[in-house]
PDB file of N, CA and C in Angstrom:
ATOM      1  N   UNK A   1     218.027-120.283  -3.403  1.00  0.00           N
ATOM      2  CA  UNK A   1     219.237-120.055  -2.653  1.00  0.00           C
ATOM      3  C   UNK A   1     219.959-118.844  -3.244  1.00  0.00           C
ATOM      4  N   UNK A   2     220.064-118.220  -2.308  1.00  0.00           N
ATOM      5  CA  UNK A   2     221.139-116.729  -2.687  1.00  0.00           C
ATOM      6  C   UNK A   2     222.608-117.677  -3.333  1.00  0.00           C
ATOM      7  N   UNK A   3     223.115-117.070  -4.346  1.00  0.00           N
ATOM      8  CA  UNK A   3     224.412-117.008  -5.232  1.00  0.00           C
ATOM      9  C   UNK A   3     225.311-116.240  -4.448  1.00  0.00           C
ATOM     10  N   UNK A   4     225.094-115.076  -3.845  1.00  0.00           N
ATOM     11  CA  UNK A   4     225.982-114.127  -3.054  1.00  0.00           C
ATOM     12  C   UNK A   4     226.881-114.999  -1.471  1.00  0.00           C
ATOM     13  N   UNK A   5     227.623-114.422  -1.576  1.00  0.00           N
ATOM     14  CA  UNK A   5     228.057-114.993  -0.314  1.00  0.00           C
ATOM     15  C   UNK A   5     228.008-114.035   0.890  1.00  0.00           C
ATOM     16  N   UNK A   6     228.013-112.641   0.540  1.00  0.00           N
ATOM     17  CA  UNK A   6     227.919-111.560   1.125  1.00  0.00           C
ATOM     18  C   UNK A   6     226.233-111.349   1.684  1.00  0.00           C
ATOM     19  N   UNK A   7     226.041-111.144   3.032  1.00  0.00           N
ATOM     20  CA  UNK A   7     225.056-110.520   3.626  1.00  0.00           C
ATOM     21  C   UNK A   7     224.630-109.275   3.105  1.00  0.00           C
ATOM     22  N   UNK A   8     223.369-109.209   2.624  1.00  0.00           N
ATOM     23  CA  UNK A   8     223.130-108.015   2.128  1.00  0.00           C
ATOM     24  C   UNK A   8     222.808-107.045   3.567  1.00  0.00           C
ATOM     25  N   UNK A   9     223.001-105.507   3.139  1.00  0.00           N
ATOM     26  CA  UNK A   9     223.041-104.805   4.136  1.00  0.00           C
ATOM     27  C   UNK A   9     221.103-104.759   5.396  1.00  0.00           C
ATOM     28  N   UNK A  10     220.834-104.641   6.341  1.00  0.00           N
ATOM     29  CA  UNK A  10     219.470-104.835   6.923  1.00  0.00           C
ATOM     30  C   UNK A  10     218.984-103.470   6.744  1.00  0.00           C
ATOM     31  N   UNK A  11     219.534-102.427   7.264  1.00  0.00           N
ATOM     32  CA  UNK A  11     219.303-100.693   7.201  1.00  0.00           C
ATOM     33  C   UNK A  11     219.806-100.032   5.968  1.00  0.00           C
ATOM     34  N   UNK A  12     219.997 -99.176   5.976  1.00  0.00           N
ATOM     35  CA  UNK A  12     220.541 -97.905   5.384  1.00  0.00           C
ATOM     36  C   UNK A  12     221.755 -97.913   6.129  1.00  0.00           C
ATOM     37  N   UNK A  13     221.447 -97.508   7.403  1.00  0.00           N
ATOM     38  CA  UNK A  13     222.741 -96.941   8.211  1.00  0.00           C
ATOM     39  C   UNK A  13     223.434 -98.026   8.933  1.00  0.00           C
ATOM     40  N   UNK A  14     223.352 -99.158   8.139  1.00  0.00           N
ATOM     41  CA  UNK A  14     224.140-100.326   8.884  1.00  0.00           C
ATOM     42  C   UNK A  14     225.383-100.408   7.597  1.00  0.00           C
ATOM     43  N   UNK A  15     224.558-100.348   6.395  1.00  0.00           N
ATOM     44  CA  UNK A  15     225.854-100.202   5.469  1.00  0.00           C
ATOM     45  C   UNK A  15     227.244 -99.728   5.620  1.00  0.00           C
ATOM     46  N   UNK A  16     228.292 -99.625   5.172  1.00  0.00           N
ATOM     47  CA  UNK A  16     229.571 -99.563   5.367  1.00  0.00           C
ATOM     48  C   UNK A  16     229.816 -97.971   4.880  1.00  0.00           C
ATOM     49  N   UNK A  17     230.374 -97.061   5.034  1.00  0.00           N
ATOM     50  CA  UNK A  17     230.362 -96.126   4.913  1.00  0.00           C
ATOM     51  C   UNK A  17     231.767 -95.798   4.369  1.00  0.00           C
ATOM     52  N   UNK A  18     232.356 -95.047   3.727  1.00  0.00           N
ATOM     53  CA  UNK A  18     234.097 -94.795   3.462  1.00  0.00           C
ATOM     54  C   UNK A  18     234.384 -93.224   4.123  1.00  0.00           C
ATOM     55  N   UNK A  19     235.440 -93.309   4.486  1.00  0.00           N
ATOM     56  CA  UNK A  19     236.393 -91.936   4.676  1.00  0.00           C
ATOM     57  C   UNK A  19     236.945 -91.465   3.685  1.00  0.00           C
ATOM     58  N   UNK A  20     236.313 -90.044   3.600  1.00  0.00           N
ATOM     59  CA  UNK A  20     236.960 -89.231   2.508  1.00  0.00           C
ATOM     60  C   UNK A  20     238.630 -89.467   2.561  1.00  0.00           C
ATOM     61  N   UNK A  21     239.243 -89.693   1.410  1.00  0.00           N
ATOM     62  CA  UNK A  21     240.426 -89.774   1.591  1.00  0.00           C
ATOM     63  C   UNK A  21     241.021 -88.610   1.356  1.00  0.00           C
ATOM     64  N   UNK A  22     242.305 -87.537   1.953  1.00  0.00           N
ATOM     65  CA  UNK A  22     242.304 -86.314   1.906  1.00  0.00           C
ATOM     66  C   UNK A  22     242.824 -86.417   0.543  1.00  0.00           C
ATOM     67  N   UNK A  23     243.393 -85.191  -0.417  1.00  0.00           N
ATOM     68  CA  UNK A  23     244.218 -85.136  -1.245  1.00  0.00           C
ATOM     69  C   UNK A  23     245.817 -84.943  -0.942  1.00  0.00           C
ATOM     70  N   UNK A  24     245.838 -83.922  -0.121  1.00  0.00           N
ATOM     71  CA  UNK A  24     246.846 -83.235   0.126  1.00  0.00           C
ATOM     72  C   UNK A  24     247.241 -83.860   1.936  1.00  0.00           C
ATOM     73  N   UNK A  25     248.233 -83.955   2.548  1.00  0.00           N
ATOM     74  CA  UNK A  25     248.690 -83.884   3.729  1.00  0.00           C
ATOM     75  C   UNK A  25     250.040 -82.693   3.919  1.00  0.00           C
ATOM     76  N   UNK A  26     249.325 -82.251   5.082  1.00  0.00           N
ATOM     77  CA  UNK A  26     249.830 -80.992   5.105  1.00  0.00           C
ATOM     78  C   UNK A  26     250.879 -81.335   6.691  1.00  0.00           C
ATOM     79  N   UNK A  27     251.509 -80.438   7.667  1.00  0.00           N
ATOM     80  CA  UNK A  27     252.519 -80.717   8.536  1.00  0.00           C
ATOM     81  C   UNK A  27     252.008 -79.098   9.304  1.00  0.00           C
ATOM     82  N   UNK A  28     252.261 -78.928  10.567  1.00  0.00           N
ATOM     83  CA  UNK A  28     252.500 -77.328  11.668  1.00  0.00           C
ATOM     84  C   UNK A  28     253.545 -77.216  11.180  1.00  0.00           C
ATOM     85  N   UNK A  29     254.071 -76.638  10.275  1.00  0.00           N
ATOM     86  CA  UNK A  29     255.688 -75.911  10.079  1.00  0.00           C
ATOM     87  C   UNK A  29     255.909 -74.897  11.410  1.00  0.00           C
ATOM     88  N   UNK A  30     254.923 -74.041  11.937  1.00  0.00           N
ATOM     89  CA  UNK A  30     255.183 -73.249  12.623  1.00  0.00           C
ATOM     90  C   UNK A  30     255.885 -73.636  13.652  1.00  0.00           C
ATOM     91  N   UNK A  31     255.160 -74.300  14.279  1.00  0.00           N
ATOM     92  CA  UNK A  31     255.960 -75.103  15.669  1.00  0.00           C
ATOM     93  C   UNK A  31     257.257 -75.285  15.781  1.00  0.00           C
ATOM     94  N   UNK A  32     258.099 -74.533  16.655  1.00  0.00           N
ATOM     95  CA  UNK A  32     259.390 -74.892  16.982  1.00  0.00           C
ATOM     96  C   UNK A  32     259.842 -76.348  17.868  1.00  0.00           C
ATOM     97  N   UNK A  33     260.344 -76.889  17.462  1.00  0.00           N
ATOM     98  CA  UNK A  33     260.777 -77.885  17.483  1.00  0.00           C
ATOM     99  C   UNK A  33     262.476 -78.152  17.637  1.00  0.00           C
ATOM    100  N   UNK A  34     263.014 -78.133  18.578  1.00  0.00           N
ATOM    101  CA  UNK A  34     264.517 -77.986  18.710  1.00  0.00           C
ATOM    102  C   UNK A  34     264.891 -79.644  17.902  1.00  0.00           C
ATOM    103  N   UNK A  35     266.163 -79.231  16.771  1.00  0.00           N
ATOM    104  CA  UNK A  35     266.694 -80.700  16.746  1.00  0.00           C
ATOM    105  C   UNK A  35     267.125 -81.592  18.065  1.00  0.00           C
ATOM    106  N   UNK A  36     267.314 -82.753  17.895  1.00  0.00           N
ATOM    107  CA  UNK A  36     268.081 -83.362  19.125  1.00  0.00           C
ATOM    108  C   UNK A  36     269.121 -83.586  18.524  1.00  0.00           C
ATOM    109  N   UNK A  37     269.824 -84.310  19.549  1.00  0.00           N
ATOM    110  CA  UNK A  37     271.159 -84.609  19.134  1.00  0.00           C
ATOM    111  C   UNK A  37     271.715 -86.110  17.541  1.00  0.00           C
ATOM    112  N   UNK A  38     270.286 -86.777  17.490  1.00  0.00           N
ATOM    113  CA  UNK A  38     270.121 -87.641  16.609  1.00  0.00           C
ATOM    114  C   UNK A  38     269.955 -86.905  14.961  1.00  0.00           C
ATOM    115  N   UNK A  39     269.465 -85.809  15.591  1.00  0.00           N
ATOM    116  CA  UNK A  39     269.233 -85.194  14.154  1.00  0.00           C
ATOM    117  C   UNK A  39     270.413 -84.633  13.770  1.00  0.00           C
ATOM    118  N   UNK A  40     270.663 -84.176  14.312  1.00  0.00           N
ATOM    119  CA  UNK A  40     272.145 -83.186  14.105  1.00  0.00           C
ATOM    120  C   UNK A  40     272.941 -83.781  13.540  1.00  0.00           C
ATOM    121  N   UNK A  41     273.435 -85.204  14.324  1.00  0.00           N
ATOM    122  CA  UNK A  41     274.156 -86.293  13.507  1.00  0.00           C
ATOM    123  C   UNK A  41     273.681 -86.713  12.509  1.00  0.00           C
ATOM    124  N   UNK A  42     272.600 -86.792  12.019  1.00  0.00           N
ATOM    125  CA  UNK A  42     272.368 -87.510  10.783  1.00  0.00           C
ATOM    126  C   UNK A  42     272.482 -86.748   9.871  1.00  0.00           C
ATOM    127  N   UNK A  43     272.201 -85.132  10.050  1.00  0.00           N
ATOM    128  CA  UNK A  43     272.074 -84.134   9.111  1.00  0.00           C
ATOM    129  C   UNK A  43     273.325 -84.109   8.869  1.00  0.00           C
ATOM    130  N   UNK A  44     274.409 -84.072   9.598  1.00  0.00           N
ATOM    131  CA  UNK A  44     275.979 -83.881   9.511  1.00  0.00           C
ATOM    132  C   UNK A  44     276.598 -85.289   8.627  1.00  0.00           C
ATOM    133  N   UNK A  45     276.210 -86.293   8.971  1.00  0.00           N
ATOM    134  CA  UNK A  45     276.176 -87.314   8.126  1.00  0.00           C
ATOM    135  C   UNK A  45     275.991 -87.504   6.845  1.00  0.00           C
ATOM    136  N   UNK A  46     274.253 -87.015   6.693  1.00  0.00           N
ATOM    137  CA  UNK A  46     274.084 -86.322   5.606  1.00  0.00           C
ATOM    138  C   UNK A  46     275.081 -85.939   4.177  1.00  0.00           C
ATOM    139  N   UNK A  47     275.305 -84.579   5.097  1.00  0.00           N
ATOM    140  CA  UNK A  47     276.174 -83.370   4.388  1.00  0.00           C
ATOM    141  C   UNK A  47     277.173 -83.693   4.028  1.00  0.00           C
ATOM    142  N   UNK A  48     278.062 -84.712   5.068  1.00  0.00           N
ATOM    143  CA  UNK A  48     279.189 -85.000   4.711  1.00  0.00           C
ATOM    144  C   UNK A  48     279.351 -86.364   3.816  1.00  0.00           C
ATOM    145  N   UNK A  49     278.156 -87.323   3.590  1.00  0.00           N
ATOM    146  CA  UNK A  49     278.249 -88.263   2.387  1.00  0.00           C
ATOM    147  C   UNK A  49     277.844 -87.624   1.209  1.00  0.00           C
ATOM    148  N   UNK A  50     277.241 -86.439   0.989  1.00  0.00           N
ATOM    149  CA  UNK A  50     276.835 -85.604  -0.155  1.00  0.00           C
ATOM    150  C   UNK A  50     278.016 -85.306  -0.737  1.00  0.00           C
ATOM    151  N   UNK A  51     278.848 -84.218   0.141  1.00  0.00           N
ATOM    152  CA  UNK A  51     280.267 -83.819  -0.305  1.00  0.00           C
ATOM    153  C   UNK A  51     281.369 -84.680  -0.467  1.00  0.00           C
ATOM    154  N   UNK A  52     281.418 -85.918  -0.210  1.00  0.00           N
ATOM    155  CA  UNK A  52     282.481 -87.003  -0.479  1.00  0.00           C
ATOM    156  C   UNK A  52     282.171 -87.331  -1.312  1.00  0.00           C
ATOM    157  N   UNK A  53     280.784 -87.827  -1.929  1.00  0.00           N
ATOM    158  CA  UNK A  53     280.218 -88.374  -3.344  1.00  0.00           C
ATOM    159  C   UNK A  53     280.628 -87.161  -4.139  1.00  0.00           C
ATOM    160  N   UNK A  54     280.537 -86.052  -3.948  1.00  0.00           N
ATOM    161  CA  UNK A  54     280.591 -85.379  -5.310  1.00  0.00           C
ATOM    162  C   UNK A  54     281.737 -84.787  -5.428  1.00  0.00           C
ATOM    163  N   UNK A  55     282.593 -84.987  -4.136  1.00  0.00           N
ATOM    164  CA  UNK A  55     284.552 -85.015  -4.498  1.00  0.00           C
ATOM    165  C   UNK A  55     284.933 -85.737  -5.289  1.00  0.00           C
ATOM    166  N   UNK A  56     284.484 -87.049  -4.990  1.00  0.00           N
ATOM    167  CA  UNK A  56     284.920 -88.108  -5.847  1.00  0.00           C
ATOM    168  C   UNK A  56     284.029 -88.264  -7.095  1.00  0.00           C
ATOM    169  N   UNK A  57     283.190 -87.621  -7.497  1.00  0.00           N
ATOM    170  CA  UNK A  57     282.353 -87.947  -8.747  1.00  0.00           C
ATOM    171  C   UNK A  57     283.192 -86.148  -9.745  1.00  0.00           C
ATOM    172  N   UNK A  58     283.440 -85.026  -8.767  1.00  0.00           N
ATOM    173  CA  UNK A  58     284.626 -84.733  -9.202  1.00  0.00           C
ATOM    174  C   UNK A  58     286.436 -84.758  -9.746  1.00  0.00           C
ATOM    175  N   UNK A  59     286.589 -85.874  -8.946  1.00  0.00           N
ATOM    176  CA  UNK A  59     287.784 -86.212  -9.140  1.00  0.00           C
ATOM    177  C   UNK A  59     287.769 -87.628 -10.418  1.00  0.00           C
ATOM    178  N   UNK A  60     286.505 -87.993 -10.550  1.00  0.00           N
ATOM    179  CA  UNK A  60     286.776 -89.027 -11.565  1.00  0.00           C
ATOM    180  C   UNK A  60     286.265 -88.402 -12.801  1.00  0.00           C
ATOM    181  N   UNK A  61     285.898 -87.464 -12.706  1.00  0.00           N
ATOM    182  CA  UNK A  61     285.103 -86.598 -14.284  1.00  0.00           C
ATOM    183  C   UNK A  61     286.459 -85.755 -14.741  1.00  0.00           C
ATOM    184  N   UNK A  62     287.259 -85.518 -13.676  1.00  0.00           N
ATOM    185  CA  UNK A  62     288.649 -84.795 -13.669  1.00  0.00           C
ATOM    186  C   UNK A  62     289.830 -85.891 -14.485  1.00  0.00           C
ATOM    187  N   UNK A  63     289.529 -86.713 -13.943  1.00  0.00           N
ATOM    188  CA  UNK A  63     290.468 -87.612 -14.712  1.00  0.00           C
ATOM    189  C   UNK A  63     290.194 -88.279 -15.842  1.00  0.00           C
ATOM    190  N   UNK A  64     288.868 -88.249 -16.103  1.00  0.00           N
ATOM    191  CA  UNK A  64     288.375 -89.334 -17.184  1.00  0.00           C
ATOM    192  C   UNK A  64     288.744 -87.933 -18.029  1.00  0.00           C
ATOM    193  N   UNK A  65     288.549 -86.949 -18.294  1.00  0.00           N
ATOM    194  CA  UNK A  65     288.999 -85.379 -19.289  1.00  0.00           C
ATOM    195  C   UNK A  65     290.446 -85.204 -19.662  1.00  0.00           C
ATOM    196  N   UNK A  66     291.109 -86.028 -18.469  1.00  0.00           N
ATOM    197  CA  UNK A  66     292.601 -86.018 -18.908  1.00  0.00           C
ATOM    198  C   UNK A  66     293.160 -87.010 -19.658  1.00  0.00           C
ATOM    199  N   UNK A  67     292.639 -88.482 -19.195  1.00  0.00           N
ATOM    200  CA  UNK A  67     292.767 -89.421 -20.280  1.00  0.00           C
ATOM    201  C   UNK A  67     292.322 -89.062 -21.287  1.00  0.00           C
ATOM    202  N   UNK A  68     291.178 -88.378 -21.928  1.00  0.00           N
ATOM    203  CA  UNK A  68     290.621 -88.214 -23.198  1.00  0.00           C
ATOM    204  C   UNK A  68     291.382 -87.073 -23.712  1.00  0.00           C
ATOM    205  N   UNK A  69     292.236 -86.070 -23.500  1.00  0.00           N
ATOM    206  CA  UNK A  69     292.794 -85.080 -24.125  1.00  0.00           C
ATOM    207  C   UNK A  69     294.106 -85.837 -23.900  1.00  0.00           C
ATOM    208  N   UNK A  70     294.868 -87.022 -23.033  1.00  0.00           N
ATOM    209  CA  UNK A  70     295.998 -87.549 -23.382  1.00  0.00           C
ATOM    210  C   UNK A  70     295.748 -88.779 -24.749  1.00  0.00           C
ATOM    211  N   UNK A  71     294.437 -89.143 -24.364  1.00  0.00           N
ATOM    212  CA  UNK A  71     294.698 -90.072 -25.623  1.00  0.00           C
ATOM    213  C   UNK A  71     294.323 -88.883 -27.334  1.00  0.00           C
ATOM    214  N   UNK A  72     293.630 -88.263 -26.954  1.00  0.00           N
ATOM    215  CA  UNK A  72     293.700 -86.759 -28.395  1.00  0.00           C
ATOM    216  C   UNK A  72     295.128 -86.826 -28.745  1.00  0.00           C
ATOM    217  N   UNK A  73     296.067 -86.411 -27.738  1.00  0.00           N
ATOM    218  CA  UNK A  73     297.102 -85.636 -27.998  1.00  0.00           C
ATOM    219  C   UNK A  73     298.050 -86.476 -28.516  1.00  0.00           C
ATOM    220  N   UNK A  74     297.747 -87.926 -27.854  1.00  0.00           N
ATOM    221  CA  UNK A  74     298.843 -89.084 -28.894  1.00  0.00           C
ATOM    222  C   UNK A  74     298.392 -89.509 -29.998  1.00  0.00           C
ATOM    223  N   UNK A  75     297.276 -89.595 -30.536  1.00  0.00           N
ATOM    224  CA  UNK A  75     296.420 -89.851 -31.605  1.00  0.00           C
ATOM    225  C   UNK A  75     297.029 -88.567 -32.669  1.00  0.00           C
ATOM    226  N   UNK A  76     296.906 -87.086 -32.320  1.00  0.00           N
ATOM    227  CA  UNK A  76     297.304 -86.440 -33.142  1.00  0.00           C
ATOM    228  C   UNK A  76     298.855 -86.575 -33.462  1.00  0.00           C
ATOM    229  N   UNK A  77     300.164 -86.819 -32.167  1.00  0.00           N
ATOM    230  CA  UNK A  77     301.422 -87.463 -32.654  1.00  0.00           C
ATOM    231  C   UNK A  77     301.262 -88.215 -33.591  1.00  0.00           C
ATOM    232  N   UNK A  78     300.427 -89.353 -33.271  1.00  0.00           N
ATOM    233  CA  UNK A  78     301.397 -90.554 -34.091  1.00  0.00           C
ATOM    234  C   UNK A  78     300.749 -89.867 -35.616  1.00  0.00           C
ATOM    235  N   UNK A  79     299.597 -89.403 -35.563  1.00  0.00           N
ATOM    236  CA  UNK A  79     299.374 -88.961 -36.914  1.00  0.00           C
ATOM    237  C   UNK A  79     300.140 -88.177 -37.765  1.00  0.00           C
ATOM    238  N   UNK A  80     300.435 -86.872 -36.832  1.00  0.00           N
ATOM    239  CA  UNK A  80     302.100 -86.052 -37.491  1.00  0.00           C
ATOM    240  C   UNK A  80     303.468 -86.900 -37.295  1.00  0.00           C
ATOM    241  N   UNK A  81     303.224 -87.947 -36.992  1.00  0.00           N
ATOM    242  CA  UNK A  81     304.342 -89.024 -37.060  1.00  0.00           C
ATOM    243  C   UNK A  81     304.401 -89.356 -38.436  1.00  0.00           C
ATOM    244  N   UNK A  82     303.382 -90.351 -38.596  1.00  0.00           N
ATOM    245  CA  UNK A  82     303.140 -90.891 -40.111  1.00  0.00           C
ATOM    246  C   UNK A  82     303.265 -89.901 -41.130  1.00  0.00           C
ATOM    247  N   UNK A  83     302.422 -88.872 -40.958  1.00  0.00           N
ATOM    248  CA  UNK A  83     302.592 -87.725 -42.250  1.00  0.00           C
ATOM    249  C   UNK A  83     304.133 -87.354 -42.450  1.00  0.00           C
ATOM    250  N   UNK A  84     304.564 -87.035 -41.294  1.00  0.00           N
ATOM    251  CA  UNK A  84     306.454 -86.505 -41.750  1.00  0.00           C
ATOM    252  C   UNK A  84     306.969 -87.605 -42.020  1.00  0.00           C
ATOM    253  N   UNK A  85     306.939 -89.335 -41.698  1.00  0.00           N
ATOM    254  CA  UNK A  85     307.660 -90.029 -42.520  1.00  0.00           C
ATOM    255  C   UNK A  85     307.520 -90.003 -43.614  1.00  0.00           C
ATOM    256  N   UNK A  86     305.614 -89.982 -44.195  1.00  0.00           N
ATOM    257  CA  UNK A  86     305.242 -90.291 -45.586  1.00  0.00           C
ATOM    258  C   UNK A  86     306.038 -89.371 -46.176  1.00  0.00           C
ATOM    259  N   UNK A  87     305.865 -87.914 -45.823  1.00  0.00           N
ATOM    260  CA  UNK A  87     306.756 -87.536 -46.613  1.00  0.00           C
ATOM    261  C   UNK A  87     308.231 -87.189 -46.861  1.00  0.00           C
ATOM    262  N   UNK A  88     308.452 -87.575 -45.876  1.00  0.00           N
ATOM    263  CA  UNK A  88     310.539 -88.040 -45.965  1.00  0.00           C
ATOM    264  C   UNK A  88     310.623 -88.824 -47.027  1.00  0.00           C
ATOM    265  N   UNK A  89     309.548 -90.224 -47.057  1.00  0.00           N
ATOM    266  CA  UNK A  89     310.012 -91.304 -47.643  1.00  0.00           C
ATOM    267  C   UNK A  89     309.692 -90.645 -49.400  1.00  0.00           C
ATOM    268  N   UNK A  90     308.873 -89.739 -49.426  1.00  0.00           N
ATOM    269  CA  UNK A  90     308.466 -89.378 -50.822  1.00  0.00           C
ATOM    270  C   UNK A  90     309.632 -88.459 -51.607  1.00  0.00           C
ATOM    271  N   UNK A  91     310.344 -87.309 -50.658  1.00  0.00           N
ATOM    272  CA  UNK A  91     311.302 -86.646 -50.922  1.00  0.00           C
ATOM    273  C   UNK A  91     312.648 -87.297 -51.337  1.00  0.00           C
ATOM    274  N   UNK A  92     312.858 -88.692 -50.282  1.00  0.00           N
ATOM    275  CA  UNK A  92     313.947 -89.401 -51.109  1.00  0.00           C
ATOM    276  C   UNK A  92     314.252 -89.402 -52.460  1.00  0.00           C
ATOM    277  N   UNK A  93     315.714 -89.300 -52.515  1.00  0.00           N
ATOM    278  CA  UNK A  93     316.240 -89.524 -54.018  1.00  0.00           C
ATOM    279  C   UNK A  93     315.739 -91.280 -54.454  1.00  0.00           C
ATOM    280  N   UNK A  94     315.238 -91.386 -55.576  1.00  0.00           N
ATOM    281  CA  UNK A  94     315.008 -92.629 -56.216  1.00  0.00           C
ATOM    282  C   UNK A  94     316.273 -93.662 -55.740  1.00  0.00           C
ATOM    283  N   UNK A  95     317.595 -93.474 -55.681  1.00  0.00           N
ATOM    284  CA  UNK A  95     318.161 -94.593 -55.940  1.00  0.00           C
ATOM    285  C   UNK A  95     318.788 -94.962 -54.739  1.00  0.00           C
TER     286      UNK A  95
END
């Protein structure tokens, strides 16, 4: 008894054959092709969720730079805070 479960082939040319698979897929760029009106909108769609994302990915890189040079700028206060008390309190007369 055959072990195989598979029919072995009867011919040569009954066997199963494969399609080269291409590498590359290529497109007619040449061909003019008018957009329709679906495209237009989507391209405009597009364009205009591109430029709202990167208003707002501008406007929050804008602000996150200002918190970080407002929190610098109080960090360096309170530091010339402390230093001019320390040394007020050092200049005091002893008694």
């Amino acid at each position: 008894m055959n072990a195989l479960f598979t029919r072995a082939p009867q011919h040569t040319t009954a066997a199963p054959t494969t399609t080269p698979t291409p590498n590359t897929i290529t497109f007619d760029t040449t061909a003019y092709r008018p957009l329709g009106l679906f495209d237009r909108l989507s391209l405009r769609l597009g364009l205009w969720l591109l430029t709202r994302h990167a208003d707002r990915a501008r406007a929050l890189d804008h602000r996150a730079v200002e918190a970080l040079r407002a929190r610098d700028a109080a960090a360096e206060r309170d530091r010339r805070e402390r230093a001019w008390q320390s040394a007020a309190a050092f200049s005091r007369p002893p008694f």
